[in-house]
Protein backbone atom coordinates (compact mmCIF):
# COMPACT_ATOMS: atom_id res chain seq x y z
CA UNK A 1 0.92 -17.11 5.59
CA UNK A 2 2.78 -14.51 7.21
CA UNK A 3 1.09 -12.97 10.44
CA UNK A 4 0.93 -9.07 11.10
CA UNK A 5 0.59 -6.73 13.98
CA UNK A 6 -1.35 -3.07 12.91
CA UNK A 7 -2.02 -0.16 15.90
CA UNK A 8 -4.09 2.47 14.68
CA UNK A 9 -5.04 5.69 16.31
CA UNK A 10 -8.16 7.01 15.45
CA UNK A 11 -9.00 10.69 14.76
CA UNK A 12 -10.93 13.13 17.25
CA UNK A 13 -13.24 12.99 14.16
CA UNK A 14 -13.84 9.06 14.14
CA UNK A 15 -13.97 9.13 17.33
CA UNK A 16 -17.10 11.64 17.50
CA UNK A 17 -19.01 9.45 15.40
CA UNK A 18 -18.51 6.55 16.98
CA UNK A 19 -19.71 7.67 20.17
CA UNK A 20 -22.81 8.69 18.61
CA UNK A 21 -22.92 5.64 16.29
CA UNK A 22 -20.89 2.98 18.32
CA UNK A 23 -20.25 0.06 15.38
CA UNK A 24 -18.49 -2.81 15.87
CA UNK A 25 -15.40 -2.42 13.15
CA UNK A 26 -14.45 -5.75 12.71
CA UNK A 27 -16.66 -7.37 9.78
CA UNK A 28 -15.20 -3.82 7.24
CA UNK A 29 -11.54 -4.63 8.40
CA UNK A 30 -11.69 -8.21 7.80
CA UNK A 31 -13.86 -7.77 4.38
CA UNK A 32 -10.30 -5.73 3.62
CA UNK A 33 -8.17 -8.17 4.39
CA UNK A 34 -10.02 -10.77 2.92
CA UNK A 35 -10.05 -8.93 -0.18
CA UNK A 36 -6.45 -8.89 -0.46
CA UNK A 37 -6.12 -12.27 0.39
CA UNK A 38 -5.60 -12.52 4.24
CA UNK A 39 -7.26 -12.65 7.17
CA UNK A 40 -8.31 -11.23 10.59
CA UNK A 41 -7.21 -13.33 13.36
CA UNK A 42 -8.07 -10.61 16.34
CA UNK A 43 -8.72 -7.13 17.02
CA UNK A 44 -8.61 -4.97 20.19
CA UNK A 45 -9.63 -1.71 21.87
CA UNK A 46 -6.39 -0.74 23.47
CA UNK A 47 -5.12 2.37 25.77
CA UNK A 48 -2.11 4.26 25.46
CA UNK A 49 -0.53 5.87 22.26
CA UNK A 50 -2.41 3.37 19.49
CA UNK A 51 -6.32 3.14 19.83
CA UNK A 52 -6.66 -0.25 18.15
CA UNK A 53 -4.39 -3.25 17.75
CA UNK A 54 -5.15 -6.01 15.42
CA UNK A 55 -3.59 -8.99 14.24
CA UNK A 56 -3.68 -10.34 10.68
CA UNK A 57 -2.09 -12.94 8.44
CA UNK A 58 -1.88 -11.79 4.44
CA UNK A 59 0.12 -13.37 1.77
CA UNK A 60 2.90 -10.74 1.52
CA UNK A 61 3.72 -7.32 2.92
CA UNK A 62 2.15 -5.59 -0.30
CA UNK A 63 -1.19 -7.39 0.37
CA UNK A 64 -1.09 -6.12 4.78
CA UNK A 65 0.43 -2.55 3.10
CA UNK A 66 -2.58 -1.92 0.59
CA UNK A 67 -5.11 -2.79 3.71
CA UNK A 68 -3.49 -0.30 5.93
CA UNK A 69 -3.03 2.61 3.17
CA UNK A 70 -6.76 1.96 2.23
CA UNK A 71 -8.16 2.10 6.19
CA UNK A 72 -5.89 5.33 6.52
CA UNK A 73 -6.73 6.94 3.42
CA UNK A 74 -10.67 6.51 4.87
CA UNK A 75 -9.68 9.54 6.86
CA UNK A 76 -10.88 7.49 10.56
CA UNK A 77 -7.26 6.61 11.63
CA UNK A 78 -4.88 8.73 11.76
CA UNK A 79 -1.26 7.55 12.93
CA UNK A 80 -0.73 3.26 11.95
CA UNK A 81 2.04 0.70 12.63
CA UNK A 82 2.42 -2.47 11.23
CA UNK A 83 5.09 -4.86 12.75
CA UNK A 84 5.78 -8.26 11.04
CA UNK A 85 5.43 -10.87 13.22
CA UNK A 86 7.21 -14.40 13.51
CA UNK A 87 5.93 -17.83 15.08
CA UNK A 88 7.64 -19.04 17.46
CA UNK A 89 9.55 -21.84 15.34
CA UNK A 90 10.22 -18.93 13.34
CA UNK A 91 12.06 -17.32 15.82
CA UNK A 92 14.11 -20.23 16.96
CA UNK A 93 15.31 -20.92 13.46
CA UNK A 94 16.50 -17.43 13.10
CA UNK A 95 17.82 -17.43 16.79
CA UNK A 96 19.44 -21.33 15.79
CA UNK A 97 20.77 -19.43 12.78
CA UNK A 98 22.30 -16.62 14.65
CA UNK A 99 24.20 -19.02 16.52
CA UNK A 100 26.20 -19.81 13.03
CA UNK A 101 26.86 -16.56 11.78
CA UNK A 102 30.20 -15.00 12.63
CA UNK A 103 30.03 -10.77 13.13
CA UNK A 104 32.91 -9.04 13.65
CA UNK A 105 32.04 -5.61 15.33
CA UNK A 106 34.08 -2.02 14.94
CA UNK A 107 36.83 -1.59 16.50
């Protein structure tokens, strides 16, 4: 199954309650991805410009999409990313691959 890399920020409001309700988020994010047939592999608090970074595996991009629009249309996150990710055999076949295709750039 295909794995998935989300950041999240959340909004001043989400934030607000959560300080005055801290909740550990987890257990509702994986019931989502459950739901549409993947899984939560890990989450984490991060710093910077995304709040919260998680990684997933779900059975297409359609499944990790409809996850992500749901959680943002909750109102509690505001901007989202979602990178596909690759394993690492993954990643040498394309790179082995590369080595066989031919480009030609502009001139």
């Amino acid at each position: 199954m295909p794995y998935y890399m989300t950041q999240a920020s959340y909004t001043p409001e989400s934030w607000k309650i959560q300080t005055q309700n801290p909740q550990d988020r987890s257990k509702q994010i994986s019931a989502l991805l459950k739901a549409s047939g993947g899984r939560l592999v890990s989450l984490y608090y991060a710093f910077g410009e995304y709040d919260i970074v998680l990684v997933a595996e779900a059975p297409n991009n359609a499944a990790i999409a409809s996850v992500v629009i749901a959680a943002a249309a909750g109102g509690a996150v505001g901007k989202v990313k979602t990178t596909p990710l690759m394993t690492i055999e993954e990643g040498l076949e394309a790179i082995s691959n590369a080595g066989a295709i031919t480009y030609t750039p502009p001139k």
